[in-house]
N, C-alpha and C. Protein backbone atom coordinates (compact mmCIF):
# COMPACT_ATOMS: atom_id res chain seq x y z
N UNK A 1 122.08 84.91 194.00
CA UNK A 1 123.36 84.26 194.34
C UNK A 1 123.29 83.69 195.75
N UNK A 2 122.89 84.28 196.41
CA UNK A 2 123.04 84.20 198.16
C UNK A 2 121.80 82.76 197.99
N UNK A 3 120.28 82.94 197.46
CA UNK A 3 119.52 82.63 197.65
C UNK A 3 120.18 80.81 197.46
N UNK A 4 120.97 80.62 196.69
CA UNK A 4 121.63 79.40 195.75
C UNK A 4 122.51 78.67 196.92
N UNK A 5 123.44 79.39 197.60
CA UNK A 5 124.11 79.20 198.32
C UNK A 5 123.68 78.98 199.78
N UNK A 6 122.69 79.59 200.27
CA UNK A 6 122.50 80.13 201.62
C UNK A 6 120.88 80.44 201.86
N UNK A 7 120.08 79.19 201.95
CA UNK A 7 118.87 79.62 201.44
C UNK A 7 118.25 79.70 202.80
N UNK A 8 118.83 80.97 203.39
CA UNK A 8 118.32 81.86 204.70
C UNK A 8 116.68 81.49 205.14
N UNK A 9 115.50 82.04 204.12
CA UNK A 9 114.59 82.19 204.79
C UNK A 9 113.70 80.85 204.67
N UNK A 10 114.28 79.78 204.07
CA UNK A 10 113.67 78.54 204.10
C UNK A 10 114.25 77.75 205.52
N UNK A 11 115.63 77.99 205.58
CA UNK A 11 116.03 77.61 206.89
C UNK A 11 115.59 77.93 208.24
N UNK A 12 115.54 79.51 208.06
CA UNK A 12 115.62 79.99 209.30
C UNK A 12 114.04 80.05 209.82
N UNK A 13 113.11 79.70 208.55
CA UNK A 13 111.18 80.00 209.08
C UNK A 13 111.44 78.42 209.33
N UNK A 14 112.10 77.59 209.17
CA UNK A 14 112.23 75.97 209.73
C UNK A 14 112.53 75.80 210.99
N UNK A 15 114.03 76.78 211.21
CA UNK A 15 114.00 77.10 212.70
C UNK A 15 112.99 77.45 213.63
N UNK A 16 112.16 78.14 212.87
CA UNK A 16 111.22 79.07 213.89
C UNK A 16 109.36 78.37 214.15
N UNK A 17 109.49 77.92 212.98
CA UNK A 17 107.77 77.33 212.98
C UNK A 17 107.44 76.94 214.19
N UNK A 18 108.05 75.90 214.77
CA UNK A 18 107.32 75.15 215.92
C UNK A 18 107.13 76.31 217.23
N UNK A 19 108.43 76.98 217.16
CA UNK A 19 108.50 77.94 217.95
C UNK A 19 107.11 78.81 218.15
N UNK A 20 106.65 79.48 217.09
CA UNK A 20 105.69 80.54 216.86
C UNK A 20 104.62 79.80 217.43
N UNK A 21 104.24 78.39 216.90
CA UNK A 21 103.20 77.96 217.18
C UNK A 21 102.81 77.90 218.87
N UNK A 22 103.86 77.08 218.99
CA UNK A 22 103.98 76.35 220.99
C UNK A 22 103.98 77.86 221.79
N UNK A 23 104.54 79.00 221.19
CA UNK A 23 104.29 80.23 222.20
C UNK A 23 103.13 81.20 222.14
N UNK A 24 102.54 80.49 221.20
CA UNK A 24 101.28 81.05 221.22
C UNK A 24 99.98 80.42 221.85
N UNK A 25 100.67 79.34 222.67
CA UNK A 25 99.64 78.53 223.23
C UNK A 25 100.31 78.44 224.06
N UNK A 26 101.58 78.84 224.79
CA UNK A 26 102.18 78.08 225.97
C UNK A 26 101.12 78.16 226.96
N UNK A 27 101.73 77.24 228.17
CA UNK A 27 100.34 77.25 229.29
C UNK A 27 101.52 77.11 230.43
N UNK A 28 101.27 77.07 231.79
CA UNK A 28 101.35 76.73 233.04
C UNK A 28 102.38 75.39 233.41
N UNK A 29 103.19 75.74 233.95
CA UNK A 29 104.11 74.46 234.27
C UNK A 29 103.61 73.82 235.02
N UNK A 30 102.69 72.72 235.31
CA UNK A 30 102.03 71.84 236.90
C UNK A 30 102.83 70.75 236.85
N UNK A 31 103.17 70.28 237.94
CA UNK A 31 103.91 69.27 238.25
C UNK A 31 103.90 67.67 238.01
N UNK A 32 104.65 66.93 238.15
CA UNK A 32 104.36 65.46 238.11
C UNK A 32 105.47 64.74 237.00
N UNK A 33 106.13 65.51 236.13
CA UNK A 33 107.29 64.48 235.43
C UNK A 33 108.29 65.15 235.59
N UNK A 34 109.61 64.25 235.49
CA UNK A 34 111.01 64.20 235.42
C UNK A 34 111.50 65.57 235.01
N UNK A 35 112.25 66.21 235.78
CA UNK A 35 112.78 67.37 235.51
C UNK A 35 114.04 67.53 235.13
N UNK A 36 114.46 67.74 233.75
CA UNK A 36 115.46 67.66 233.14
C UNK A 36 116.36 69.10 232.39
N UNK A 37 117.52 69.72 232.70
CA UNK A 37 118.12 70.88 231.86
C UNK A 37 118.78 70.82 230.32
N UNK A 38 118.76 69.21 230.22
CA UNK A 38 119.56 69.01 229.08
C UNK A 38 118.52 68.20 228.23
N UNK A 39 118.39 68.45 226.94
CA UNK A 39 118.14 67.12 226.11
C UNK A 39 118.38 67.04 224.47
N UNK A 40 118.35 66.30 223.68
CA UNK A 40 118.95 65.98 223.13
C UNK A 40 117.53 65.92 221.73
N UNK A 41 118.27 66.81 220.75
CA UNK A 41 116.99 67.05 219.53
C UNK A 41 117.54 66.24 217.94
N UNK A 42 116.84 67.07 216.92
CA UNK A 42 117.34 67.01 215.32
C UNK A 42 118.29 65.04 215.66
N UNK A 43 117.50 64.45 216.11
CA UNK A 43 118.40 62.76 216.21
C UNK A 43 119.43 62.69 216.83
N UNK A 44 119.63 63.37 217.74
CA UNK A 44 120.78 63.18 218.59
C UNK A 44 121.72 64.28 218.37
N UNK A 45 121.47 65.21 216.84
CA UNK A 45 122.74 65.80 216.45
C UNK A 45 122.79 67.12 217.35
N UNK A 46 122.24 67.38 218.00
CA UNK A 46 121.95 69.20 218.59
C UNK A 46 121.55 68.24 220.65
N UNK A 47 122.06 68.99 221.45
CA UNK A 47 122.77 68.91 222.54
C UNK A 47 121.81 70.44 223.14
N UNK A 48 120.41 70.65 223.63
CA UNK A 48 120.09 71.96 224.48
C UNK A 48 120.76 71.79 225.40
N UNK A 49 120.89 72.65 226.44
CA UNK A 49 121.36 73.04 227.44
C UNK A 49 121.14 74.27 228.59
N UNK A 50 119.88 74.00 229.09
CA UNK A 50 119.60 75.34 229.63
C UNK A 50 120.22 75.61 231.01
N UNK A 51 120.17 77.54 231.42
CA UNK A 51 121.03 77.50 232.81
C UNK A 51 119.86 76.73 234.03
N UNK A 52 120.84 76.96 234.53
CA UNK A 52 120.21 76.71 236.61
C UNK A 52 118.99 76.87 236.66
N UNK A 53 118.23 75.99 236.87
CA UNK A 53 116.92 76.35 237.74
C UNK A 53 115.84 76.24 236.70
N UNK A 54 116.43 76.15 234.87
CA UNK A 54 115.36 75.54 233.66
C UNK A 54 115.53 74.49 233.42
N UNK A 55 114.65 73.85 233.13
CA UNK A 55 114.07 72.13 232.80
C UNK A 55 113.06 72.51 231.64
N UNK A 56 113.42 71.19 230.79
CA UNK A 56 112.13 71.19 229.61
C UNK A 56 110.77 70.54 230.25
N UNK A 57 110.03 71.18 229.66
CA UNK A 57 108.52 70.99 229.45
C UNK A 57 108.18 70.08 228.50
N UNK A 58 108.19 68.52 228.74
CA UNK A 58 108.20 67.84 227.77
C UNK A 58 107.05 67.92 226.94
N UNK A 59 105.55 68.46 227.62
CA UNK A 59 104.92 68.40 226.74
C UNK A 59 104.64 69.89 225.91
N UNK A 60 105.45 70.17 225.48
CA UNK A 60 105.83 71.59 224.93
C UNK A 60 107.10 71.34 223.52
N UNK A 61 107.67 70.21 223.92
CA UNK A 61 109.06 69.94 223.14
C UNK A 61 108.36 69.28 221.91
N UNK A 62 108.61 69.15 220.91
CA UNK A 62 108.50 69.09 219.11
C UNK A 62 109.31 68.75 218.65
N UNK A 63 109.48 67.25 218.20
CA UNK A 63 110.42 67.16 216.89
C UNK A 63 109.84 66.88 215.57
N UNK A 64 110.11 67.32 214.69
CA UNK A 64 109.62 66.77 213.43
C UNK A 64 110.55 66.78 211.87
N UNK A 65 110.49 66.41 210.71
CA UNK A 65 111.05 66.44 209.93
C UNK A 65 111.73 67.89 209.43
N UNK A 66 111.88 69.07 209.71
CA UNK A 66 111.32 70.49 209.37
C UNK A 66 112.41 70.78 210.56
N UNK A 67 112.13 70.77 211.73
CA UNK A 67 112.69 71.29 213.01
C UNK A 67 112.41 70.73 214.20
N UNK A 68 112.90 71.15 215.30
CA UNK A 68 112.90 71.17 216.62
C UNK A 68 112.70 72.25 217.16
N UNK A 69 111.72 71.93 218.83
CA UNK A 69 111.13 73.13 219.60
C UNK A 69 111.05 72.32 220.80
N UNK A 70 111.88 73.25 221.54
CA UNK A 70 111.74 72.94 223.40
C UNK A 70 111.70 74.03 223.90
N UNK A 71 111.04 74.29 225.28
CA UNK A 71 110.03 75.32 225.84
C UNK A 71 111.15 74.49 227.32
N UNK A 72 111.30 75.52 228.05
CA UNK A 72 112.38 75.67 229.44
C UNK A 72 111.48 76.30 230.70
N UNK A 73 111.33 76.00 231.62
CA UNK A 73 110.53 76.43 232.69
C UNK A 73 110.80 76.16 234.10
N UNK A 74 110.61 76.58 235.02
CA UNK A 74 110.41 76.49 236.42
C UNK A 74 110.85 75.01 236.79
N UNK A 75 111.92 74.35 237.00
CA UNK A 75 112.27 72.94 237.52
C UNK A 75 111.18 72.37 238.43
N UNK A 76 111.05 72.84 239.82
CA UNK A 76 110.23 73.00 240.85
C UNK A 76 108.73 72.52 239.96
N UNK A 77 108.39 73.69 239.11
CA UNK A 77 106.90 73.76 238.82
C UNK A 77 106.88 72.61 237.79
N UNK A 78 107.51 72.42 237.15
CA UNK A 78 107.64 71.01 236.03
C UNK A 78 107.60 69.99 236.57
N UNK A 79 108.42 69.81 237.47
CA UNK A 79 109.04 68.08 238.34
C UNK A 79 107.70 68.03 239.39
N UNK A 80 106.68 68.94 240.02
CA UNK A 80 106.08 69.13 241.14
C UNK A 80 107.22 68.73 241.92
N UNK A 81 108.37 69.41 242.39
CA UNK A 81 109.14 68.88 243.79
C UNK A 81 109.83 70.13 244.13
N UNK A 82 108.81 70.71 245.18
CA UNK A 82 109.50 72.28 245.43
C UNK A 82 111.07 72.14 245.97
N UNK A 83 111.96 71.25 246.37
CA UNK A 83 113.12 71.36 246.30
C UNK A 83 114.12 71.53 245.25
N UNK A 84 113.18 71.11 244.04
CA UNK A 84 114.33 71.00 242.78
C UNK A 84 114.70 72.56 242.95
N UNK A 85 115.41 72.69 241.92
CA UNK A 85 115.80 73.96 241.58
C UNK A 85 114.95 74.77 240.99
N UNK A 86 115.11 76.28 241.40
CA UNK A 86 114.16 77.35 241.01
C UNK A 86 115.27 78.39 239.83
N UNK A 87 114.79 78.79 238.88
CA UNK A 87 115.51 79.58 238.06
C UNK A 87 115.68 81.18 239.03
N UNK A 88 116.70 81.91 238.82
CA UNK A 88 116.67 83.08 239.55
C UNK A 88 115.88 84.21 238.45
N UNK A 89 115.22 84.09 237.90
CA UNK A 89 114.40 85.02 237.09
C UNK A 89 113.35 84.16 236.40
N UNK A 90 112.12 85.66 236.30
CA UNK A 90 111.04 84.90 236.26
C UNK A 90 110.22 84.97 234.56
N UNK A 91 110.95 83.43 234.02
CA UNK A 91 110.95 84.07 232.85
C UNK A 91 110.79 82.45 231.86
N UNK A 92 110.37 82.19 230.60
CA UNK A 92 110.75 81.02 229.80
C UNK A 92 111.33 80.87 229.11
N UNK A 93 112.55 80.13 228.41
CA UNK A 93 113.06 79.92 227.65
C UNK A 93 112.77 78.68 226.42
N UNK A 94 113.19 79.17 225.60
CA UNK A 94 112.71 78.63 224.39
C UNK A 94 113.89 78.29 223.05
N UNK A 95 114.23 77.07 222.56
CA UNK A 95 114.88 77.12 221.69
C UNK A 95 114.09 76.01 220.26
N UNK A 96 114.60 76.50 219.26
CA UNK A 96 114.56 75.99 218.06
C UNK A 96 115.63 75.69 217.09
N UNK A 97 115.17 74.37 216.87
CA UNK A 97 116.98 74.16 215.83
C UNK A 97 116.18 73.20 214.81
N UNK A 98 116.77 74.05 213.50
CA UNK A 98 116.44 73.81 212.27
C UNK A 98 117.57 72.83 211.75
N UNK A 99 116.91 72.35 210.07
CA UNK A 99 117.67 71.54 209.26
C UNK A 99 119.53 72.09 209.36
N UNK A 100 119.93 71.22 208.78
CA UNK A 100 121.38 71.27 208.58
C UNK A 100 121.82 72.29 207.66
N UNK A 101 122.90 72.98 208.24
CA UNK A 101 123.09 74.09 207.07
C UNK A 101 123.87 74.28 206.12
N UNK A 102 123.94 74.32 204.87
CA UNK A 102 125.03 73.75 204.08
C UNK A 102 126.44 74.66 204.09
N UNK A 103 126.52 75.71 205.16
CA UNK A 103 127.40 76.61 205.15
C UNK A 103 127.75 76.83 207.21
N UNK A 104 128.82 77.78 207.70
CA UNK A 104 128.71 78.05 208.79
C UNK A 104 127.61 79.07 208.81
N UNK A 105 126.98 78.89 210.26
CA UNK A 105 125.76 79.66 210.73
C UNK A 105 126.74 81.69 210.83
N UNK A 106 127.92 81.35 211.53
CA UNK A 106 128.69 82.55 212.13
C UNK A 106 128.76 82.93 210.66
N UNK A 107 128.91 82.63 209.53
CA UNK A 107 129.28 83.26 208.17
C UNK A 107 128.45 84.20 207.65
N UNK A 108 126.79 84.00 207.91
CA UNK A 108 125.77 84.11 207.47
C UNK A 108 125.01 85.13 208.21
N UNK A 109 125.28 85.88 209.12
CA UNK A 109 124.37 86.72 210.13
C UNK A 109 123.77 87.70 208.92
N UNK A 110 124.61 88.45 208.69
CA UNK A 110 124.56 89.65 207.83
C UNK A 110 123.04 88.99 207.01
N UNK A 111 122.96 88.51 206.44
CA UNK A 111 122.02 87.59 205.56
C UNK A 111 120.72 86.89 206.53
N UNK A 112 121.07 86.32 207.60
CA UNK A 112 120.21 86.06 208.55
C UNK A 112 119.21 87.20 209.01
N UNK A 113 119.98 88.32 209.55
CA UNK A 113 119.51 89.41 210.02
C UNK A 113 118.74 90.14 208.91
N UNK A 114 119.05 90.64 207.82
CA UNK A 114 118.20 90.91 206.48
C UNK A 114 116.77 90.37 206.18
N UNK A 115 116.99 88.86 206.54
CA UNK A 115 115.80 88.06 206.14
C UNK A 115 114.82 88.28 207.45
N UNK A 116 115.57 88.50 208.89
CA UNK A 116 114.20 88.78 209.57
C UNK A 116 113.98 89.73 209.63
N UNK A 117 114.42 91.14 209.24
CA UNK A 117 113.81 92.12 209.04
C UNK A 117 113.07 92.62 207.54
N UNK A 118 112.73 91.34 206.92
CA UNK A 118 111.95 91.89 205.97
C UNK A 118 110.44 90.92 206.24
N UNK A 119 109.61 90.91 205.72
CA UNK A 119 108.16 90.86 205.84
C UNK A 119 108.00 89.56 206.84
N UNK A 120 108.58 88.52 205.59
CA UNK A 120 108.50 87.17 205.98
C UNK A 120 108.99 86.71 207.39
N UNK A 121 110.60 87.39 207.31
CA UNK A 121 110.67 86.87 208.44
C UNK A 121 110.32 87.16 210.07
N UNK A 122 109.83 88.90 209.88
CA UNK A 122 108.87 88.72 210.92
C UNK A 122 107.80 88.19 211.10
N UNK A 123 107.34 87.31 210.10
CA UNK A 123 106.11 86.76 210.44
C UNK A 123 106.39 85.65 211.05
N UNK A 124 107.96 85.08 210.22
CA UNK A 124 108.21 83.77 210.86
C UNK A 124 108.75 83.86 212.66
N UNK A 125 108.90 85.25 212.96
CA UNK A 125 109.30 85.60 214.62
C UNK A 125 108.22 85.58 215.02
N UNK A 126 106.77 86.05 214.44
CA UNK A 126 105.41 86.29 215.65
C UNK A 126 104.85 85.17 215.91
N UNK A 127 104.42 85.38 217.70
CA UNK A 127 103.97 84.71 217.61
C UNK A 127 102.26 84.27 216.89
N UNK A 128 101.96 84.87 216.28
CA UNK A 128 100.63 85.06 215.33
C UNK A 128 100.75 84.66 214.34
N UNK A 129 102.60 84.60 213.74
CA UNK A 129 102.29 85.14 212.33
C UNK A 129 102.16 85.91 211.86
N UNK A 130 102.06 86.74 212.33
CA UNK A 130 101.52 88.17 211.41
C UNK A 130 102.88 89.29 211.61
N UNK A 131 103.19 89.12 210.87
CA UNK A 131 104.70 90.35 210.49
C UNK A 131 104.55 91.86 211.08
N UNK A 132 103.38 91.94 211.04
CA UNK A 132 102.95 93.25 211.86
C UNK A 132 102.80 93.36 213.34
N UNK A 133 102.70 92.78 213.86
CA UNK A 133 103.29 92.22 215.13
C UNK A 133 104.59 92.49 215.57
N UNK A 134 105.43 92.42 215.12
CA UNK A 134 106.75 91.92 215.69
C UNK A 134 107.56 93.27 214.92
N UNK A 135 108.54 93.89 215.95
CA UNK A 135 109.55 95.20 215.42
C UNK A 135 110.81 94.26 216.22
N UNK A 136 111.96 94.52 215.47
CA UNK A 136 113.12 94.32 215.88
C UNK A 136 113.72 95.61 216.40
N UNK A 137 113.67 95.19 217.60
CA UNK A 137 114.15 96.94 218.17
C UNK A 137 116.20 96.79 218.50
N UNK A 138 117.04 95.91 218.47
CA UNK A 138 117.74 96.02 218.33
C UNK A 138 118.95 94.85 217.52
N UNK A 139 119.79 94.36 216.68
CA UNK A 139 120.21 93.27 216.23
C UNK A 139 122.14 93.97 216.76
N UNK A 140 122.48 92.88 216.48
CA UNK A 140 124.11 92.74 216.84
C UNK A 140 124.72 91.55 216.85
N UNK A 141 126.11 91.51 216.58
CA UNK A 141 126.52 89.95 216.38
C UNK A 141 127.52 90.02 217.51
N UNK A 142 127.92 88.97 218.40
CA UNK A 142 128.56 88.72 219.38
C UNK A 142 128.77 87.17 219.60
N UNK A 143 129.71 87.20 220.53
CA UNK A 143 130.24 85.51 220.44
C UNK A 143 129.71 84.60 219.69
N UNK A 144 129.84 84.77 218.20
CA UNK A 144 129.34 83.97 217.20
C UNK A 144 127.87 83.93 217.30
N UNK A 145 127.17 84.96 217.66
CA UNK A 145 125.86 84.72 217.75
C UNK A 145 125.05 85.98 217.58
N UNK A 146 123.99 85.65 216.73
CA UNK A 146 123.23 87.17 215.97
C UNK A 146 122.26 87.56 217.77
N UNK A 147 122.59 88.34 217.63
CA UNK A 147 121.66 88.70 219.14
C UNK A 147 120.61 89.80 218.59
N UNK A 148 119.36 89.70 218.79
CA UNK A 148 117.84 90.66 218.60
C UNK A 148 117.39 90.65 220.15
N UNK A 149 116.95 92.32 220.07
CA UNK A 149 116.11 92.93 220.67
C UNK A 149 114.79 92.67 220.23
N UNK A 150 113.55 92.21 220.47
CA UNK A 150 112.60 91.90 220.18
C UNK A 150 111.08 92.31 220.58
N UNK A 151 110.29 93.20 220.13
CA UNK A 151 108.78 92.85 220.57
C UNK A 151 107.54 92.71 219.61
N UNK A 152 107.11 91.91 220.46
CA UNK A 152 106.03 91.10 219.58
C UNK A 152 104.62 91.29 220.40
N UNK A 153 103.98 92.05 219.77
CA UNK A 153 102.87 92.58 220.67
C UNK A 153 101.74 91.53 220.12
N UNK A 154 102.18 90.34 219.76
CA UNK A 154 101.04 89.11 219.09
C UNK A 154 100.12 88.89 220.49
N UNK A 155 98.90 88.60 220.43
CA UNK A 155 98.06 88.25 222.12
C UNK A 155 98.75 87.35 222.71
N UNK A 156 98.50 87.42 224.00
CA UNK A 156 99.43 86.47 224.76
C UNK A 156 98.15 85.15 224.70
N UNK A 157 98.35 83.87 224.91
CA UNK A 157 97.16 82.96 225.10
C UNK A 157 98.25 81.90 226.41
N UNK A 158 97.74 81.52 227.34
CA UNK A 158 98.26 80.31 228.20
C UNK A 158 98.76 81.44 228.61
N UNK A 159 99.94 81.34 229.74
CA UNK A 159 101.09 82.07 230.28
C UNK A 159 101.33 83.23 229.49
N UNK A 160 101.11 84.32 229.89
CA UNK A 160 101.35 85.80 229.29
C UNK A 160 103.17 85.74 229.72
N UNK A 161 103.31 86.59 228.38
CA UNK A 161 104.58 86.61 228.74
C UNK A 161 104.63 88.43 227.88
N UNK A 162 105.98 88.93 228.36
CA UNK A 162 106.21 90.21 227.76
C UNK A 162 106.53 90.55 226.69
N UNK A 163 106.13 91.64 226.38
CA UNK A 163 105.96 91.87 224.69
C UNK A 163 107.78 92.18 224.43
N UNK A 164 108.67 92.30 224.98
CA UNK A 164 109.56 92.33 224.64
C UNK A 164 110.47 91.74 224.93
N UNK A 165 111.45 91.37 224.48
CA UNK A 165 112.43 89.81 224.26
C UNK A 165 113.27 89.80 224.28
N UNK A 166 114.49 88.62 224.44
CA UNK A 166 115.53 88.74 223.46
C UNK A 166 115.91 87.10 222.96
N UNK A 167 116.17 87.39 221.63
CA UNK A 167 116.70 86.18 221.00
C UNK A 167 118.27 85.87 220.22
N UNK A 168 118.65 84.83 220.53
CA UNK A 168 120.04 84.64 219.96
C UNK A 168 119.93 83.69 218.47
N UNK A 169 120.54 83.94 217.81
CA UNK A 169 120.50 82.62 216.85
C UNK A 169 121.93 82.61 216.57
N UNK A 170 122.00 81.20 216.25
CA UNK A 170 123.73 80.51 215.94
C UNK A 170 123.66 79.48 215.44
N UNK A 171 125.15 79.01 215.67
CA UNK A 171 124.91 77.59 214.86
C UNK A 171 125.17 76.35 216.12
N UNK A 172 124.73 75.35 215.92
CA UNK A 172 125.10 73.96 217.08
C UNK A 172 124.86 72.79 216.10
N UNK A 173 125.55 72.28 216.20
CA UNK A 173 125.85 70.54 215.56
C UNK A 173 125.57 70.93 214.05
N UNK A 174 126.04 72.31 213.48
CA UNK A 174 125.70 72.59 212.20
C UNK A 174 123.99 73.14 211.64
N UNK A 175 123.44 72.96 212.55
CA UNK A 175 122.11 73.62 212.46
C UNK A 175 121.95 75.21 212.93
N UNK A 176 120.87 75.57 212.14
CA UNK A 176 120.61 77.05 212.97
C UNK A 176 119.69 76.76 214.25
N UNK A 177 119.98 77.78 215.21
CA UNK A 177 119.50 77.35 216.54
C UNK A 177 118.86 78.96 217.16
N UNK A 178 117.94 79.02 217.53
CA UNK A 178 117.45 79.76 217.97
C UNK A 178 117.22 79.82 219.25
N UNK A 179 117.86 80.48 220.22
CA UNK A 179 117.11 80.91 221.41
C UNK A 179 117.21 82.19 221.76
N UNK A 180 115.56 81.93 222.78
CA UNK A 180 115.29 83.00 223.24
C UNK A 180 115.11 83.03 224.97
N UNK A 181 114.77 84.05 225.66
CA UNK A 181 114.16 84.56 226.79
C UNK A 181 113.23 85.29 227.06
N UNK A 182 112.30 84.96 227.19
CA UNK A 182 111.25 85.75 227.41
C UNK A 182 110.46 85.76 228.70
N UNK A 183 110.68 87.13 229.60
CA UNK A 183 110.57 87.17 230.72
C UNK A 183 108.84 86.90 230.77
N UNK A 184 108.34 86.58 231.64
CA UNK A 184 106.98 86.62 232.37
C UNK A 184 106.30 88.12 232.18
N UNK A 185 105.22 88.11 231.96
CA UNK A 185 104.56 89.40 232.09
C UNK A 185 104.42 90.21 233.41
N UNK A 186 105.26 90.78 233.43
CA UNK A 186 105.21 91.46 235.07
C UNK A 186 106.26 91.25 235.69
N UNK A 187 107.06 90.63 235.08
CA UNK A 187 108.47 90.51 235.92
C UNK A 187 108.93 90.96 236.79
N UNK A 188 109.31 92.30 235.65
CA UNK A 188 110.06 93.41 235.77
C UNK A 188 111.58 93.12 235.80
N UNK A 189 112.05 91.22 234.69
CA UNK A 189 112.79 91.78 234.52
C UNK A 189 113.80 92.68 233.45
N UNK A 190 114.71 93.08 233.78
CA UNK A 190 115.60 94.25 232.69
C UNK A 190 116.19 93.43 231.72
N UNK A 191 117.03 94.63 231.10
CA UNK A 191 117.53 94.01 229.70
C UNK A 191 118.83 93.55 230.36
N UNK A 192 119.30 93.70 230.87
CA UNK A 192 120.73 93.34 231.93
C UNK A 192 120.64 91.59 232.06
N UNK A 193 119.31 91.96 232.70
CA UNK A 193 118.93 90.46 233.50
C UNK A 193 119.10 89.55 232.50
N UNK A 194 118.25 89.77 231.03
CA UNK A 194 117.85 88.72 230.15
C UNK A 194 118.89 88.55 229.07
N UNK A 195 120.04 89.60 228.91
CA UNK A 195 121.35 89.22 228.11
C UNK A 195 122.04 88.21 229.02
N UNK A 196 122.26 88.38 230.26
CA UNK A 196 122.93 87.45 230.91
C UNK A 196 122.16 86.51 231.29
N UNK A 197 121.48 86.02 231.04
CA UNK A 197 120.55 84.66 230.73
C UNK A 197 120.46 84.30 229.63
N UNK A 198 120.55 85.08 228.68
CA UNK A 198 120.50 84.39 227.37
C UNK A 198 122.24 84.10 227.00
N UNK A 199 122.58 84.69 227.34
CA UNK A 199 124.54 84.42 226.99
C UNK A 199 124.78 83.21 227.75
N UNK A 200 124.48 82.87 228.91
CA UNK A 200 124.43 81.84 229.57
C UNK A 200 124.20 80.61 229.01
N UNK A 201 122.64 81.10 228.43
CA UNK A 201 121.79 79.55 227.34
C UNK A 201 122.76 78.93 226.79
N UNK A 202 123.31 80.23 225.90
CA UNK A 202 124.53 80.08 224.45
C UNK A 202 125.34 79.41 224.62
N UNK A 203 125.81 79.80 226.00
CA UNK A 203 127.14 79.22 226.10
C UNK A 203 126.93 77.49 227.16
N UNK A 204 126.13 77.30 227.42
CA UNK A 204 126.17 75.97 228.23
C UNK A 204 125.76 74.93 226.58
N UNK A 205 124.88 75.38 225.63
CA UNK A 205 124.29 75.10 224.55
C UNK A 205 125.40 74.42 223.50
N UNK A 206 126.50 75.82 223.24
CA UNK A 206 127.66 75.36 222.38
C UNK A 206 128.57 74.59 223.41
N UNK A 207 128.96 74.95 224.49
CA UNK A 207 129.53 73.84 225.79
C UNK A 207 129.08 72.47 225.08
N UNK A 208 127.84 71.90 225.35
CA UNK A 208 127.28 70.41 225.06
C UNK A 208 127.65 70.20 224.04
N UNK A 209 127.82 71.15 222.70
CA UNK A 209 127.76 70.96 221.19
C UNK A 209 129.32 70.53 221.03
């Protein structure tokens, strides 16, 4: 029934593909192009929006028939212009926004959340791929948005980042939208730090939307 109506894990591994791939290769922000917080995916219909001090990595960003993937980083280290703005935590952000959904995203968590805790869809969270990889160490729904605790002990390759996470998914311009935060390896920073960075994303994200 659900599958007819609400076809969760075709959507939501659409959301995520480009994602898995680009963070399993991310690399090094070096300088030299236009440093930007906002841009514009899925044909105009989806509006990112990252906080203070993140800019996309254009050559990290993905559009294709399937989904969208933009990778958020160091302004400063992106633009090469140590005056731009510096993020106050040391960390990347990452969003993905899938096909159009034939229902509200806020309707659907319960069902969302199900599908990534069964095989598939942790595979569609690692970054490997590999479902064995990745434990959801905490889920919850809040301001219209499924919030996960996350670690993914997949190898780090390019920019190490920490095996543990957090990701939001929701809805924007009617798509499912995924973001995450994922601090730097060594941060040190907390779970404090990276809810209020990721609530932030959310909310400047649906703001644009």
């Amino acid at each position: 029934m659900f599958a007819r109506r609400f076809p969760a894990g075709a959507l939501v591994r659409r959301a995520l593909w480009a994602g898995a791939l680009l963070l399993a290769a991310c690399v090094e922000q070096t300088g030299g192009v236009r440093a930007v917080s906002k841009v514009a995916v899925a044909g105009g219909a989806v509006t990112l929006s990252a906080p203070y001090g993140f800019c996309v990595d254009p050559r990290s960003t993905r559009e294709g028939a399937t989904g969208s993937f933009v990778l958020f980083g160091n302004c400063a280290a992106i633009s090469g212009n140590p005056q731009a703005p510096k993020p106050p935590a040391r960390a990347l952000l990452s969003a993905s926004v899938g096909l159009q959904s034939p229902q509200p995203v806020a309707e659907n968590f319960a069902q969302i959340e199900a599908f990534f805790r069964s095989e598939a869809g942790r595979a569609a969270l690692a970054r490997s791929g590999k479902a064995a990889d990745v434990e959801i160490l905490s889920a919850r729904v809040r301001d219209k948005a499924l919030i996960m605790k996350l670690r993914d002990r997949s190898a780090s390759r390019g920019t190490p980042v920490a095996e543990t996470y957090w990701r939001a998914v929701t809805g924007a311009g009617g798509r499912i939208t995924a973001l995450s935060v994922m601090p730097l390896a060594q941060s040190g920073l907390g779970d404090d730090e990276q809810l209020a960075l990721l609530r932030d994303f959310v909310a400047r994200t649906k703001s644009a939307n």
